[in-house]
Protein backbone atom coordinates (compact mmCIF):
# COMPACT_ATOMS: atom_id res chain seq x y z
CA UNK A 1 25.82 23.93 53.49
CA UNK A 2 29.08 22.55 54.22
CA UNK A 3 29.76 19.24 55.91
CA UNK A 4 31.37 19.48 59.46
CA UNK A 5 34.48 17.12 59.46
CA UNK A 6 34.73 15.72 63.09
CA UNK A 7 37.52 16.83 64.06
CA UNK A 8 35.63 20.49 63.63
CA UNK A 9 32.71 19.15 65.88
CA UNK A 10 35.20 17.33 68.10
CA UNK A 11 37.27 20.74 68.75
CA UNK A 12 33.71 22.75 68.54
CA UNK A 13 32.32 20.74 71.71
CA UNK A 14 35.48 20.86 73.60
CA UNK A 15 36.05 24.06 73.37
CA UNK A 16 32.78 25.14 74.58
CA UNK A 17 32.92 22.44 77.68
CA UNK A 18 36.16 24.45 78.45
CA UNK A 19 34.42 27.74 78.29
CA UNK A 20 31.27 25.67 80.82
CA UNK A 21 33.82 25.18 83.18
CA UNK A 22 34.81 28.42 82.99
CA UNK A 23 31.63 29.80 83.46
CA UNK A 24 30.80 27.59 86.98
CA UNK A 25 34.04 28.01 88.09
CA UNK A 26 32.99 32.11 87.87
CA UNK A 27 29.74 31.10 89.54
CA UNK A 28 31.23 29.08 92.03
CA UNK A 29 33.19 31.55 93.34
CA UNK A 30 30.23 33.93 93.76
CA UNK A 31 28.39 31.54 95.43
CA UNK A 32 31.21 31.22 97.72
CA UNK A 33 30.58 34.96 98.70
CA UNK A 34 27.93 35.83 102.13
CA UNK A 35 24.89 36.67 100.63
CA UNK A 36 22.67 39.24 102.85
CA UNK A 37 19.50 37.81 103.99
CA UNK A 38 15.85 38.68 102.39
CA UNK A 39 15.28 42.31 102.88
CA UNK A 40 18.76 43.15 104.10
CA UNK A 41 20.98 45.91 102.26
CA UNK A 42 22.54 44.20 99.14
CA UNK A 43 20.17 41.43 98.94
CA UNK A 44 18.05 42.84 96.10
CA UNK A 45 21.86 43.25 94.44
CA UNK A 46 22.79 39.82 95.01
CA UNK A 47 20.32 38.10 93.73
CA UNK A 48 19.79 40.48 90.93
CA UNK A 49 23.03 39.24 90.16
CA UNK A 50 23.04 35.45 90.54
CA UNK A 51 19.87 35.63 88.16
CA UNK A 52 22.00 37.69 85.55
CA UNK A 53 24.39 34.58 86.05
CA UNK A 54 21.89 31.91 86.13
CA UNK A 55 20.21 33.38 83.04
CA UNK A 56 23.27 33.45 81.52
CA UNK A 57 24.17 30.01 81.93
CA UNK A 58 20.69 28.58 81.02
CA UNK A 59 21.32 30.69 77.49
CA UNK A 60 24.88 29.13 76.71
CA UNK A 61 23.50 25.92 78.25
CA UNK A 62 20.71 25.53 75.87
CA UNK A 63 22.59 26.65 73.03
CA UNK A 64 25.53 24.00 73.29
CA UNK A 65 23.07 21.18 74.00
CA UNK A 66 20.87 21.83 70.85
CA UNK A 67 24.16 22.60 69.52
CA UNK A 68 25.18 18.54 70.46
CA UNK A 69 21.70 17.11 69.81
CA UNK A 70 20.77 19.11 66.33
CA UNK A 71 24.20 19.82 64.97
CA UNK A 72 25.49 16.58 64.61
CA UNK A 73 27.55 15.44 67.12
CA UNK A 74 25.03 13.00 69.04
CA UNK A 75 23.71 11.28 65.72
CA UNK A 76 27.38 10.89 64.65
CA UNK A 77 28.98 8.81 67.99
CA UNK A 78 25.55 6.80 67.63
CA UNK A 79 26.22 6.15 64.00
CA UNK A 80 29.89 5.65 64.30
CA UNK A 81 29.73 3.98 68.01
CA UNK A 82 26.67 1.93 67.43
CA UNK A 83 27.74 0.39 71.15
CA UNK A 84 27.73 3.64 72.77
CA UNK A 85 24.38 4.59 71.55
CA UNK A 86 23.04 4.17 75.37
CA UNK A 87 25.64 6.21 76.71
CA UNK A 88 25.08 9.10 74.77
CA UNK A 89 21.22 8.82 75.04
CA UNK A 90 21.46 9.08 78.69
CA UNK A 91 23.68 12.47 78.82
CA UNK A 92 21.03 13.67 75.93
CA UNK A 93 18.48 13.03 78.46
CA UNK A 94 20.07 14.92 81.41
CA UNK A 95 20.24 18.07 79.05
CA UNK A 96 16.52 18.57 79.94
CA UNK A 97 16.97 17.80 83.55
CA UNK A 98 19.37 20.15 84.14
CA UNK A 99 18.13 22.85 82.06
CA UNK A 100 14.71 22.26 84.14
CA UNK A 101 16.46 22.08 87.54
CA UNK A 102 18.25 25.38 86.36
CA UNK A 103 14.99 27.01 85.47
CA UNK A 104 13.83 26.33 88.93
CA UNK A 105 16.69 27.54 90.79
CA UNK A 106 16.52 30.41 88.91
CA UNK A 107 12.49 31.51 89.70
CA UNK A 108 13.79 31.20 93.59
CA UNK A 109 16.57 33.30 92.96
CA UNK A 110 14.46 35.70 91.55
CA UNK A 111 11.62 35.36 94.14
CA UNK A 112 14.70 36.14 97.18
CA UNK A 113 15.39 39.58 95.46
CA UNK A 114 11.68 40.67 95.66
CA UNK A 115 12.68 40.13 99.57
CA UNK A 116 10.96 36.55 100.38
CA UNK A 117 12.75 33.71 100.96
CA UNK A 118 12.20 30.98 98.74
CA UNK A 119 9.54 28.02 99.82
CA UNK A 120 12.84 26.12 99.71
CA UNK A 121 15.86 28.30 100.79
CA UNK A 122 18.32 25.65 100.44
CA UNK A 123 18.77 27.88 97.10
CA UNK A 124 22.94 27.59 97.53
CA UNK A 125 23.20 24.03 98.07
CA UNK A 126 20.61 23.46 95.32
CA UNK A 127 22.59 25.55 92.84
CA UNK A 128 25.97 23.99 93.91
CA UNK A 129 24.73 20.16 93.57
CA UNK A 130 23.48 21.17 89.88
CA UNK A 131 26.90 22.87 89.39
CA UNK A 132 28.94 19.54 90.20
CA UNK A 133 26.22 17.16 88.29
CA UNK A 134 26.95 20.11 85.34
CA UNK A 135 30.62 19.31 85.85
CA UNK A 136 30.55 15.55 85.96
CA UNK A 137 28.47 15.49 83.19
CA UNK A 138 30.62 17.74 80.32
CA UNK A 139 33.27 15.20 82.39
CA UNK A 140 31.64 12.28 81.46
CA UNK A 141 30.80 14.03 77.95
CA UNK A 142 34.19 14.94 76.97
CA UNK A 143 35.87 11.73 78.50
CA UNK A 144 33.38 9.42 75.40
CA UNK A 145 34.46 12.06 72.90
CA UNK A 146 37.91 11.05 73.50
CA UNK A 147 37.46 7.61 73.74
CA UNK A 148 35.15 7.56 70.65
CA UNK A 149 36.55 9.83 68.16
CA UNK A 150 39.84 11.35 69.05
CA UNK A 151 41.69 7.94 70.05
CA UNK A 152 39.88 6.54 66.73
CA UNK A 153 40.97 9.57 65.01
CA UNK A 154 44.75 9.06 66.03
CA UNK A 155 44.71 5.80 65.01
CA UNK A 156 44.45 6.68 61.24
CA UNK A 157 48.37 8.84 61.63
């Protein structure tokens, strides 16, 4: 098996983030649409389709975390950046919260299009705090990459 150079992982991960942000941004702005309410015309539709997009998510979600964790990238900073071993524990960490938050939002997305409201029906506002902690945290992600390994990286021309 070939060995990854890290400027492949480097561009690997950032390129994905990009294609994250796409893929809230898209989400956002269906969120941003009325949704009908429990048993109303189109509500079955709605949801049907915000858990096609949450599934979705959770799938390209999971992948580029194990991706991160498994393929490389998280043992290299922490063996290259002994100092910001911490830092990239704690956004390994919030891979399983948000993947288990995700999960959640989408069983009550699910339950609205059998026609019940949710036992919590802040469902939007649930989805769209997750979204931004999803956004800070590729943020956050992307902004050690660049201090780590690109800047370190450009040193060396």
């Amino acid at each position: 098996m070939p060995e990854i150079t890290a400027r492949e992982w480097i561009d690997k991960v950032l390129l994905e983030h990009r294609q994250l942000d796409a893929m809230v941004a898209d989400l956002r702005r269906f969120l941003a649409a009325e949704r009908p309410a429990p048993g109303e015309s189109g509500a079955h539709t709605w949801s049907a389709e915000l858990t096609r997009r949450l599934v979705l998510l959770h799938d390209r979600l999971f992948r580029h975390f194990r991706e991160e964790e498994e393929g490389g990238m998280v043992e290299e900073i922490s063996r290259r950046h002994p100092r910001a071993a911490r830092a990239v524990e704690e956004l390994v960490d919030e891979h399983r919260q948000m993947l288990g938050r995700l999960r959640r939002i989408t069983a009550r997305a699910m339950q609205y299009g059998e026609g019940e409201a949710p036992s919590k029906p802040e469902l939007r506002s649930q989805l769209t705090e997750l979204l931004d902690l999803l956004n800070h945290h590729e943020r956050t992600e992307t902004g050690l990459i660049h201090q780590l390994e690109i800047q370190e990286l450009g040193q060396g021309d």
